[in-house]
C-alpha atoms as a PDB file:
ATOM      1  CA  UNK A   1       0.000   0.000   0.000  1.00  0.00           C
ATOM      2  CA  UNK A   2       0.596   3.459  -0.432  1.00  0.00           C
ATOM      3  CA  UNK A   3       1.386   6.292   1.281  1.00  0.00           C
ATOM      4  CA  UNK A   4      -0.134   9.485  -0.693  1.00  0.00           C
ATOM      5  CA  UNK A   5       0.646  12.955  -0.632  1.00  0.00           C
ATOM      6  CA  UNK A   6      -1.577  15.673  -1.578  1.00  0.00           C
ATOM      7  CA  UNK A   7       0.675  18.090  -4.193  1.00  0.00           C
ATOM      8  CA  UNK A   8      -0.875  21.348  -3.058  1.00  0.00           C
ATOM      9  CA  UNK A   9      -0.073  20.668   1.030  1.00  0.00           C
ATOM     10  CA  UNK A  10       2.055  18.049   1.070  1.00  0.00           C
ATOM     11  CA  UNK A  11      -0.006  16.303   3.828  1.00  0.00           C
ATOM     12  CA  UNK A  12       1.063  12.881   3.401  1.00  0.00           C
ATOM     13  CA  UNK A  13      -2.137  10.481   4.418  1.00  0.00           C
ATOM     14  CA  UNK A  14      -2.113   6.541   5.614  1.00  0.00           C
ATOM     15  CA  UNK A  15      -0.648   3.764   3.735  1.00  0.00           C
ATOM     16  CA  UNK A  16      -4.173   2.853   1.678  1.00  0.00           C
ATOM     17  CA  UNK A  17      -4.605   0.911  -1.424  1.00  0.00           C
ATOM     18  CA  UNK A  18      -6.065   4.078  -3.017  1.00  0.00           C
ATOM     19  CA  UNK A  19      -5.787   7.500  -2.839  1.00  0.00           C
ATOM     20  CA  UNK A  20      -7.933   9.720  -0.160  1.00  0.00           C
ATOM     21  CA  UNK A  21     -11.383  11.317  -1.582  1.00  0.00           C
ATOM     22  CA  UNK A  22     -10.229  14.633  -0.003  1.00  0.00           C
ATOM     23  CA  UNK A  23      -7.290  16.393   1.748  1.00  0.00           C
ATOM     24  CA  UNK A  24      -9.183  18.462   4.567  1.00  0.00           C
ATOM     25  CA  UNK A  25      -6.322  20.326   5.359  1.00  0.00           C
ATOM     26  CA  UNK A  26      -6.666  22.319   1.974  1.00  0.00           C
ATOM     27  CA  UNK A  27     -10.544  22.117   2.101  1.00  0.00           C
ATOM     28  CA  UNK A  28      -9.522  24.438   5.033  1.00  0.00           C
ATOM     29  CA  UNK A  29     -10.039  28.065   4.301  1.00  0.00           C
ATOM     30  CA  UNK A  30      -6.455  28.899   5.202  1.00  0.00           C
ATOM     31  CA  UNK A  31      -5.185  26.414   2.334  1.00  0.00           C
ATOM     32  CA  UNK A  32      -6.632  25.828  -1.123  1.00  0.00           C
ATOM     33  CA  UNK A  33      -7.226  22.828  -3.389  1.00  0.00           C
ATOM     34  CA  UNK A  34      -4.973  22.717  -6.100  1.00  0.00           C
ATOM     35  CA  UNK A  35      -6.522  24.691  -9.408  1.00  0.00           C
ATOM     36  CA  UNK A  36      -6.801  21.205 -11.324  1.00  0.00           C
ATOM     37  CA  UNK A  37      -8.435  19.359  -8.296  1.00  0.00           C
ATOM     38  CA  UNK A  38      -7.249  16.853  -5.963  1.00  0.00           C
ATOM     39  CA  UNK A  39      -3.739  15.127  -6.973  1.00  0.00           C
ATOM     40  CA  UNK A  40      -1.756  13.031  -5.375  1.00  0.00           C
ATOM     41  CA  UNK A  41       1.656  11.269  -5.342  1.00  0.00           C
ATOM     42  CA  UNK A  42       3.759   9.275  -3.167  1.00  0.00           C
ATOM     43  CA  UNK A  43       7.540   9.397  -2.399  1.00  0.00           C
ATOM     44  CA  UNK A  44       8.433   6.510  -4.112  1.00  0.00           C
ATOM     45  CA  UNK A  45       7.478   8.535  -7.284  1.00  0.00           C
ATOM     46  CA  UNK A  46       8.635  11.942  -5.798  1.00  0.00           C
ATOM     47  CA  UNK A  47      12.256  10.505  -5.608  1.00  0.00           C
ATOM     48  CA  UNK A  48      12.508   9.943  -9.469  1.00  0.00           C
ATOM     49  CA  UNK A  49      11.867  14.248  -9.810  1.00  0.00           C
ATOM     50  CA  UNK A  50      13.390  15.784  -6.494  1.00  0.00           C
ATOM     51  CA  UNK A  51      16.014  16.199  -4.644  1.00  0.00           C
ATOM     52  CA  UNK A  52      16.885  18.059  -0.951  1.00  0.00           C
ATOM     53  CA  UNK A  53      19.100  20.868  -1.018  1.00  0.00           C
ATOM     54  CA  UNK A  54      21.064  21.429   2.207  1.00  0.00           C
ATOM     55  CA  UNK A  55      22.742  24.820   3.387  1.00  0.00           C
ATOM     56  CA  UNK A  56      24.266  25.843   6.309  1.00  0.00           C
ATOM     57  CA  UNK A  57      23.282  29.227   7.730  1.00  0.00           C
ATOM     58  CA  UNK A  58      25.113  29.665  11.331  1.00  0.00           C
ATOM     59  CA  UNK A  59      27.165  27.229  13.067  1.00  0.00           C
ATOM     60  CA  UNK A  60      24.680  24.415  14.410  1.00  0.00           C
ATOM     61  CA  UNK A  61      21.654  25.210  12.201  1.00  0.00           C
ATOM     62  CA  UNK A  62      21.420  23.267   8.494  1.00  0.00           C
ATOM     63  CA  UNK A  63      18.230  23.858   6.190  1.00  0.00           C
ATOM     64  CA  UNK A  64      16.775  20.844   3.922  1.00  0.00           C
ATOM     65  CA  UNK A  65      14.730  22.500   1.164  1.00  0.00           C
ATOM     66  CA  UNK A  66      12.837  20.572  -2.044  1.00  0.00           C
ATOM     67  CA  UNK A  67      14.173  21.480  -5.140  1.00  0.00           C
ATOM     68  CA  UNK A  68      12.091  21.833  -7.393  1.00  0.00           C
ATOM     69  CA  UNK A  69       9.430  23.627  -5.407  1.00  0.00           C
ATOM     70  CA  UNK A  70       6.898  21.194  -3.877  1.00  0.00           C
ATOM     71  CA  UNK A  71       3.580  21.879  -2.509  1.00  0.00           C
ATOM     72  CA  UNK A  72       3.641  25.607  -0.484  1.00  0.00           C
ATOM     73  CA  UNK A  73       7.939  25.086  -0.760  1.00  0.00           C
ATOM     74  CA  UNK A  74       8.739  25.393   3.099  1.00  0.00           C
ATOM     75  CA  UNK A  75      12.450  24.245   4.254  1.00  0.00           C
ATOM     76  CA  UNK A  76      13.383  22.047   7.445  1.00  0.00           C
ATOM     77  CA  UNK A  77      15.548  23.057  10.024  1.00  0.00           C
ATOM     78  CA  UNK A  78      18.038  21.331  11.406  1.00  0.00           C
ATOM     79  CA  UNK A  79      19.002  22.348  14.943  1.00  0.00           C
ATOM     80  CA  UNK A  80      22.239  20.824  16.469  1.00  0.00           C
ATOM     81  CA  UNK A  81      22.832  20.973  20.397  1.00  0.00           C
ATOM     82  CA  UNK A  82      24.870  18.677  22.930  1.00  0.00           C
ATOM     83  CA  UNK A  83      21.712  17.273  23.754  1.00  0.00           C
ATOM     84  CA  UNK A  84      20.603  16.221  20.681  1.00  0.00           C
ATOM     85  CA  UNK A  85      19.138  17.631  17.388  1.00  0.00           C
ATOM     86  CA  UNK A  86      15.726  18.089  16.709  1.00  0.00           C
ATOM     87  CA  UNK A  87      14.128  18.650  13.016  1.00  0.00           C
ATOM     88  CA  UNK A  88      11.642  22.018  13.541  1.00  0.00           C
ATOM     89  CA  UNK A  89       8.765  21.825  10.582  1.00  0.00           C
ATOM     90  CA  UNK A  90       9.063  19.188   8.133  1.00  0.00           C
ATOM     91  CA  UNK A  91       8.871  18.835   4.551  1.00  0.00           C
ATOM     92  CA  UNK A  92       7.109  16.062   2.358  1.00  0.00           C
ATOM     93  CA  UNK A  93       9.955  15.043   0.808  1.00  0.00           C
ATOM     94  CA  UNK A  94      12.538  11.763   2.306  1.00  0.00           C
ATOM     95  CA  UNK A  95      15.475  10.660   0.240  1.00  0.00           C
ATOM     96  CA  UNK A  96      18.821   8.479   1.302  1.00  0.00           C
ATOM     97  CA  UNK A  97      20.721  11.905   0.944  1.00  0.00           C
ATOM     98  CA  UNK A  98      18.636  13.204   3.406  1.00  0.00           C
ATOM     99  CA  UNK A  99      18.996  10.497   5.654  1.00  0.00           C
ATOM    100  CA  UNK A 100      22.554  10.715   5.128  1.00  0.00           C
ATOM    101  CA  UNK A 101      22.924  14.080   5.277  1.00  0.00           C
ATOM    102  CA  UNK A 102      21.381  13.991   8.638  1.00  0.00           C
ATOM    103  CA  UNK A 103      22.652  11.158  10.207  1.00  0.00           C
ATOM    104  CA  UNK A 104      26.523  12.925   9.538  1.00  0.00           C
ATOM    105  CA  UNK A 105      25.432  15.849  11.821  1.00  0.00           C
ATOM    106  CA  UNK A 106      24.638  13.811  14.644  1.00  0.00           C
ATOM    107  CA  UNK A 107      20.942  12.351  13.631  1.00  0.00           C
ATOM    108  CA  UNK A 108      17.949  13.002  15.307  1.00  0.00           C
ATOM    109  CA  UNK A 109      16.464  13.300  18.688  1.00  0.00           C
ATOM    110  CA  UNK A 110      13.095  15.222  17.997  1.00  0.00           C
ATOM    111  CA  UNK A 111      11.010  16.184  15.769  1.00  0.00           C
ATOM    112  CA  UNK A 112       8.658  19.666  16.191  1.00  0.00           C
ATOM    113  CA  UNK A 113       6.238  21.710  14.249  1.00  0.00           C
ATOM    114  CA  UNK A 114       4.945  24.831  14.320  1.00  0.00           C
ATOM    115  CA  UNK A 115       1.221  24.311  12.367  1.00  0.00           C
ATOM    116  CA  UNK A 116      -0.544  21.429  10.329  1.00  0.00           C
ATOM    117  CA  UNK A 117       0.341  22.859   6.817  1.00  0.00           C
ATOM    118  CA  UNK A 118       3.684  21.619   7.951  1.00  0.00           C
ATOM    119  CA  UNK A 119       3.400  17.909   9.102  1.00  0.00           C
ATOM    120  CA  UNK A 120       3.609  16.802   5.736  1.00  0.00           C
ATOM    121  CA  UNK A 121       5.550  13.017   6.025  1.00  0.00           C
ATOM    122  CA  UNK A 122       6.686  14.027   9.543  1.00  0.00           C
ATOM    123  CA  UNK A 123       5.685  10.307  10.253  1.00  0.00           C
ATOM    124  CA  UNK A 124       7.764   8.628   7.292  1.00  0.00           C
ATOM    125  CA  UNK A 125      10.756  11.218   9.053  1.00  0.00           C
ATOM    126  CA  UNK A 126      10.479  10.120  12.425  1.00  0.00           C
ATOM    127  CA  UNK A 127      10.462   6.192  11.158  1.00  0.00           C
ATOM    128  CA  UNK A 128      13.390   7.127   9.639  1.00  0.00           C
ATOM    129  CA  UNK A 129      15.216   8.403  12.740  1.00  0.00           C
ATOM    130  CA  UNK A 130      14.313   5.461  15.137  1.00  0.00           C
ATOM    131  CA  UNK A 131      10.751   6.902  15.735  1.00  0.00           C
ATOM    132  CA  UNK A 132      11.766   9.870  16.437  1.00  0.00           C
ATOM    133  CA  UNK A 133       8.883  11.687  18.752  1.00  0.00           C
ATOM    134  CA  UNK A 134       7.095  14.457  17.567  1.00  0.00           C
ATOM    135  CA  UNK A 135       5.806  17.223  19.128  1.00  0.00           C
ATOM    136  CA  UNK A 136       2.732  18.857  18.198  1.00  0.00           C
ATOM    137  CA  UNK A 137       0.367  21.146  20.169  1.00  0.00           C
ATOM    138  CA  UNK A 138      -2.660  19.532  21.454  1.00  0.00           C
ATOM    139  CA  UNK A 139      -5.376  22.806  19.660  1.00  0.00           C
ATOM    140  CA  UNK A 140      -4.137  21.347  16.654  1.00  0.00           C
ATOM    141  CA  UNK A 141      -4.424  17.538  17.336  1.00  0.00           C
ATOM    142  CA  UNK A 142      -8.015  17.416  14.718  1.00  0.00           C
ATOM    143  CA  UNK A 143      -5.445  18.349  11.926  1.00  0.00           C
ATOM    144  CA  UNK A 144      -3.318  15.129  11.994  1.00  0.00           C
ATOM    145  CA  UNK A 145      -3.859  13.424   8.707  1.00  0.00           C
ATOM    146  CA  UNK A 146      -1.809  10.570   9.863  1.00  0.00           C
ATOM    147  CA  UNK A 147      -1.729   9.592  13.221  1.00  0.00           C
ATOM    148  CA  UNK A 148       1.310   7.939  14.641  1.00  0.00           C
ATOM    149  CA  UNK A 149       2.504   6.655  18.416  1.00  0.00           C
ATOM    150  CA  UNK A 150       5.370   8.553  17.829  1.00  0.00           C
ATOM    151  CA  UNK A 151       3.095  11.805  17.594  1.00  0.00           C
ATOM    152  CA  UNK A 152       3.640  13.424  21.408  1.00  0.00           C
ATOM    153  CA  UNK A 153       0.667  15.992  22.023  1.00  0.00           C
ATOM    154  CA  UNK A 154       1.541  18.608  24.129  1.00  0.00           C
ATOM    155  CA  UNK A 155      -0.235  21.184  26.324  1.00  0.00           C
ATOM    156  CA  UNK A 156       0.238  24.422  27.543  1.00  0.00           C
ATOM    157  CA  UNK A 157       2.291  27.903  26.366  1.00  0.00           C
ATOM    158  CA  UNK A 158       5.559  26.264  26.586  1.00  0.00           C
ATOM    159  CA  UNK A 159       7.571  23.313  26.493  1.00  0.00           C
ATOM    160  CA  UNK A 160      11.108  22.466  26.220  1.00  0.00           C
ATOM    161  CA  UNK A 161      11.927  19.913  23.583  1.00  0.00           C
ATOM    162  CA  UNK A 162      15.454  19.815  24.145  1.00  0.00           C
ATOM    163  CA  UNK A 163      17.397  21.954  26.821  1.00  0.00           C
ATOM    164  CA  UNK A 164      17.455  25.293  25.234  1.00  0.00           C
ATOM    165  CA  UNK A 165      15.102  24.560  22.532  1.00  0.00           C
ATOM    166  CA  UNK A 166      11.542  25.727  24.040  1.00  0.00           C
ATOM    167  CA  UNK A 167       8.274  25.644  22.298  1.00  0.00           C
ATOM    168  CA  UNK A 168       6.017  28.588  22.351  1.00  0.00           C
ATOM    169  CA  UNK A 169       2.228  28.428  21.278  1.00  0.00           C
ATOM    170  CA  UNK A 170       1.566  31.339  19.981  1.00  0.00           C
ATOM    171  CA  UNK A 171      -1.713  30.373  18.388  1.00  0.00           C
ATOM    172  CA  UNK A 172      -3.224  32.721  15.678  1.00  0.00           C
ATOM    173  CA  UNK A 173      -2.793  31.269  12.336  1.00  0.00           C
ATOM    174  CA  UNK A 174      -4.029  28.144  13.995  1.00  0.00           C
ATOM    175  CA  UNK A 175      -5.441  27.557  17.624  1.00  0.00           C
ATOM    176  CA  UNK A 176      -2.142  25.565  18.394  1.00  0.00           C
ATOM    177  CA  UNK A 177       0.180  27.721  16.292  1.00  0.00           C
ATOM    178  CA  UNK A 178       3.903  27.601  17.813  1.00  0.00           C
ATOM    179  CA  UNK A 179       7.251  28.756  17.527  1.00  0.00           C
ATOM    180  CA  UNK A 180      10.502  27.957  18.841  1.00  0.00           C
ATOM    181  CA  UNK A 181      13.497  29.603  20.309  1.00  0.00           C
ATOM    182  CA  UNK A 182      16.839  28.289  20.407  1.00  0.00           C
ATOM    183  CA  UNK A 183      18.646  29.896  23.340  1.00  0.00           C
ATOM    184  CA  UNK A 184      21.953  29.499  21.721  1.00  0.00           C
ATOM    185  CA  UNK A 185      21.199  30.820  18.171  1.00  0.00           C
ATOM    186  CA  UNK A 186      22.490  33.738  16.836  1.00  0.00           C
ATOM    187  CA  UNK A 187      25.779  33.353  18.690  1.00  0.00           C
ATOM    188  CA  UNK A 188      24.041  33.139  21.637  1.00  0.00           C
ATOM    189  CA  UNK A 189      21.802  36.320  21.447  1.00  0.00           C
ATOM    190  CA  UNK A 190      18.713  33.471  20.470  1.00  0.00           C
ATOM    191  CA  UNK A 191      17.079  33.039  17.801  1.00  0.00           C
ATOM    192  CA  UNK A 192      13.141  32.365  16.813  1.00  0.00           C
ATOM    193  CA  UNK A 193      11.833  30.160  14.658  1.00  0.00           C
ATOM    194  CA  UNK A 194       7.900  31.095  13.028  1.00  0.00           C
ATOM    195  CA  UNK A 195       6.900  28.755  10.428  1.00  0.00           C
ATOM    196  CA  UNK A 196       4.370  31.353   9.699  1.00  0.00           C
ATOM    197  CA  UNK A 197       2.576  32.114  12.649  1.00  0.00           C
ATOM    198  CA  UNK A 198       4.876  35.531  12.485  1.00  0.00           C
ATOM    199  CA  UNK A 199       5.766  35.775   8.675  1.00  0.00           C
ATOM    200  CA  UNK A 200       8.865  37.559   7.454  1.00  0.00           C
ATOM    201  CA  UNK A 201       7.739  40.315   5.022  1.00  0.00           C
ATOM    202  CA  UNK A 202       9.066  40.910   1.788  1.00  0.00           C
ATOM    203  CA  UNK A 203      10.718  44.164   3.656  1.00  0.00           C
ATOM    204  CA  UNK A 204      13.154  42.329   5.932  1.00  0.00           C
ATOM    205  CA  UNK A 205      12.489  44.821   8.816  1.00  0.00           C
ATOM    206  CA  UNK A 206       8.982  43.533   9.117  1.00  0.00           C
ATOM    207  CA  UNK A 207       6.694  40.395  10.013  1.00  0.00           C
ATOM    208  CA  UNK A 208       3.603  39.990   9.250  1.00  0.00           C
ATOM    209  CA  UNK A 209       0.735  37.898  10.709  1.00  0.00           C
ATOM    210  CA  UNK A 210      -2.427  36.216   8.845  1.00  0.00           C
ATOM    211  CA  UNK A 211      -5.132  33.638   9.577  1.00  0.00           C
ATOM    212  CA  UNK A 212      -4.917  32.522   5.987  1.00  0.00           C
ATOM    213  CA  UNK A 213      -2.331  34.018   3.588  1.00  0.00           C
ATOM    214  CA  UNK A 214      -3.202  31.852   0.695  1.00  0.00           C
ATOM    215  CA  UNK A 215      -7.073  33.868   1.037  1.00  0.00           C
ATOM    216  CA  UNK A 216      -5.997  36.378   2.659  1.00  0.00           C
ATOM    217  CA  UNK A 217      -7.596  36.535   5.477  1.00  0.00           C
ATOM    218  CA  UNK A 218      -6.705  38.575   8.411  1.00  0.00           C
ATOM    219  CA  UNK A 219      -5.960  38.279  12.286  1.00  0.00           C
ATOM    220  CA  UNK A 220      -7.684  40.844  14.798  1.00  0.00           C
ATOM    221  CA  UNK A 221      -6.214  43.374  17.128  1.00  0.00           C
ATOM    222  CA  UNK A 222      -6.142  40.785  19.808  1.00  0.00           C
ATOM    223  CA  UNK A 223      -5.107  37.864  18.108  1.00  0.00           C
ATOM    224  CA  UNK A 224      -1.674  39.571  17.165  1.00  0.00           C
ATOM    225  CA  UNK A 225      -1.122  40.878  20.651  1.00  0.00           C
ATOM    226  CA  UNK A 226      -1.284  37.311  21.951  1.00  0.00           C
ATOM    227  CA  UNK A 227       1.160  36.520  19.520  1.00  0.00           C
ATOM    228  CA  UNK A 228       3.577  39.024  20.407  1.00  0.00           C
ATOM    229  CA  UNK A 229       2.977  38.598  24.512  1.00  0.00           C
ATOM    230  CA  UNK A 230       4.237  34.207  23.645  1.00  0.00           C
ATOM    231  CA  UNK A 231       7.747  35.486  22.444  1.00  0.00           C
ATOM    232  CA  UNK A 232       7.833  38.569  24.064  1.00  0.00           C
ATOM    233  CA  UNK A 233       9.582  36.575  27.615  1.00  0.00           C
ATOM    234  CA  UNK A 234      12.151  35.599  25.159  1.00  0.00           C
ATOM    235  CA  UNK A 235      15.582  37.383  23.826  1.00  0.00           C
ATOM    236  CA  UNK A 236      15.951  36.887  20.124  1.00  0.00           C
ATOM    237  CA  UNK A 237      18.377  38.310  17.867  1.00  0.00           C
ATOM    238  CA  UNK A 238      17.410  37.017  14.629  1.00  0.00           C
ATOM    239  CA  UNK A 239      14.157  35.445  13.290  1.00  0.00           C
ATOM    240  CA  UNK A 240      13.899  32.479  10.469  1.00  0.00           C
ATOM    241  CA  UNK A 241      10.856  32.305   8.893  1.00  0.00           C
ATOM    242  CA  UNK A 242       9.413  28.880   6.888  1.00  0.00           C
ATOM    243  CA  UNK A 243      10.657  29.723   4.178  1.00  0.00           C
ATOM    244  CA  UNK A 244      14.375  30.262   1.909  1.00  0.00           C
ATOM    245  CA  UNK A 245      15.658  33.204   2.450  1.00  0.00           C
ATOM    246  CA  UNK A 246      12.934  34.591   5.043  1.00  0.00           C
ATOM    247  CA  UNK A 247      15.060  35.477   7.775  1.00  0.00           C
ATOM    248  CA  UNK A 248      15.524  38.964  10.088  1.00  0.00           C
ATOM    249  CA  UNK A 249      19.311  39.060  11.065  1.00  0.00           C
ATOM    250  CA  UNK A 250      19.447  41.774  13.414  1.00  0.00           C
ATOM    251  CA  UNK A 251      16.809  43.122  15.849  1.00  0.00           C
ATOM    252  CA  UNK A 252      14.431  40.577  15.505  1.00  0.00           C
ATOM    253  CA  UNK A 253      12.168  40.913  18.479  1.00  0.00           C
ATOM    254  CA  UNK A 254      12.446  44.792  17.985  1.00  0.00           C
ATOM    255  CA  UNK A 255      10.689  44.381  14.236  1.00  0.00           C
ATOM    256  CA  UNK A 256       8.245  41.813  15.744  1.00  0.00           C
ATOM    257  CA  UNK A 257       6.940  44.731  17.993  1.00  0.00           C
ATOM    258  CA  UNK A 258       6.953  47.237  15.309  1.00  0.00           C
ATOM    259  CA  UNK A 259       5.727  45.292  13.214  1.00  0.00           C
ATOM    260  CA  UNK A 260       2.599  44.514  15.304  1.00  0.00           C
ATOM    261  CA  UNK A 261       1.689  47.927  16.088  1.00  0.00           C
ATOM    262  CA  UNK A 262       2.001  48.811  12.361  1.00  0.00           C
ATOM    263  CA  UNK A 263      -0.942  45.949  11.677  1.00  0.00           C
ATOM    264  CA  UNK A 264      -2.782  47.592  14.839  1.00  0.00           C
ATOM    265  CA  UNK A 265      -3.169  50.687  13.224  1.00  0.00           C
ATOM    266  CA  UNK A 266      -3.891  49.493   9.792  1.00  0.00           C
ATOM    267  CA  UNK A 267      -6.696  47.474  11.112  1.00  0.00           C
ATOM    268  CA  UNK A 268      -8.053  50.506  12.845  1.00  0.00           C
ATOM    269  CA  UNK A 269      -8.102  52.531  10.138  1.00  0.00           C
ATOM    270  CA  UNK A 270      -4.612  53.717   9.581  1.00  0.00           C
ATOM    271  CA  UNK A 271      -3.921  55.467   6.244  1.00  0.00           C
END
């Protein structure tokens, strides 16, 4: 049996011996079915078209990206620490390289994720990694396509995953919606991780924040000053967003406050 993958998510669904009527994550109004209608594929046939491409940003931290673009195109992170490393979001795609590529830094110890349109094959990932546990906040528990013993529910505005690796829910873009900060990052100034609960804009000095970004949909006043209280108990330098190249290196929880206010006054009426 297979394992499909919806191409506009990348939610990958039970081993079945056909494909799922429906993917409810983009029947969501904060994703979107793909133009042409439901499609699916599996890895096996994924690994005959795409490939991982790894990079480096700062000492300890290694991105895994899909080349080409798959699905919404997020990247992996790879965080390394004395205690371990743990894998924060996931992408749908698994390959030997991977594996490899992985397993030379030191393997895995954990696996979180900041929102559903990120589990993608987090299960086929933590199989790979001696069932690696994942961590997942309980608000978003309906959202699991695939359920999995290795899936660890948590509860709560915080939890560390690692020491110095703490999960923050944030909530917003999704009830459970969480980030992480990495207490050692940014040469020890910390650094935040956002999937995108807070989005890094197109202007680098800004973030953004959105119930549904592929509709367009906003958050209220309140919403965003929940998110902003989560991180605020936290220093962070720099901020890396879910996707290539979305990163604020300098003054990161500074432009998450500005940036907040800015989409305060906009909602009121701001000009």
């Amino acid at each position: 049996m297979e394992a499909y993958i919806c191409i506009a998510c990348g939610t990958q669904y039970p081993p079945a011996e056909t494909a799922p009527a429906h993917c409810p994550i983009c029947e969501d109004d904060r994703q979107a079915v793909h133009e042409q209608g439901q499609q699916w594929t599996t890895l096996a046939a994924m690994r005959t078209k795409y490939r991982n491409a790894v990079e480096d940003l700062e000492p300890h931290l290694t991105t895994f990206v899909t080349e080409p673009s798959f699905a919404i195109g997020e990247q992996a992170y790879l965080i390394q620490t004395p205690a371990g490393n743990l894998l924060w979001d996931c992408i749908s795609f698994l390959d030997d390289a991977t594996i490899s590529e992985i397993n030379r830094r030191g393997g895995l110890s954990a696996i979180a994720i900041s929102h559903p349109h990120f589990y993608t094959s987090m299960v086929a990932w933590s199989e790979a990694f001696n069932h690696a546990p994942i961590y997942l906040h309980q608000d978003n528990a309906r959202w699991v396509m695939r359920p999995d013993a290795a899936v660890r529910f948590w509860e709560g505005e915080a939890l560390e995953a690692l020491p110095g690796l703490t999960l923050v829910r944030c909530g917003g873009h999704f009830p459970g919606s969480t980030a992480l900060h990495w207490r050692d990052g940014a040469g020890g100034q910390g650094a935040l991780f956002t999937g995108d609960t807070i989005s890094v804009a197109s202007d680098r000095r800004y973030v953004s924040f959105m119930y549904s970004f592929p509709n367009l949909i906003p958050l209220d006043e309140g919403v965003v000053r929940h998110i902003v209280a989560a991180v605020e108990p936290y220093p962070f330098e720099r901020l890396y967003g879910g996707w290539r190249g979305k990163v604020i290196s300098s003054d990161a929880k500074g432009a998450v406050q500005r940036s907040a206010e800015r989409y305060i006054a906009h909602l009121r009426g701001a000009s």
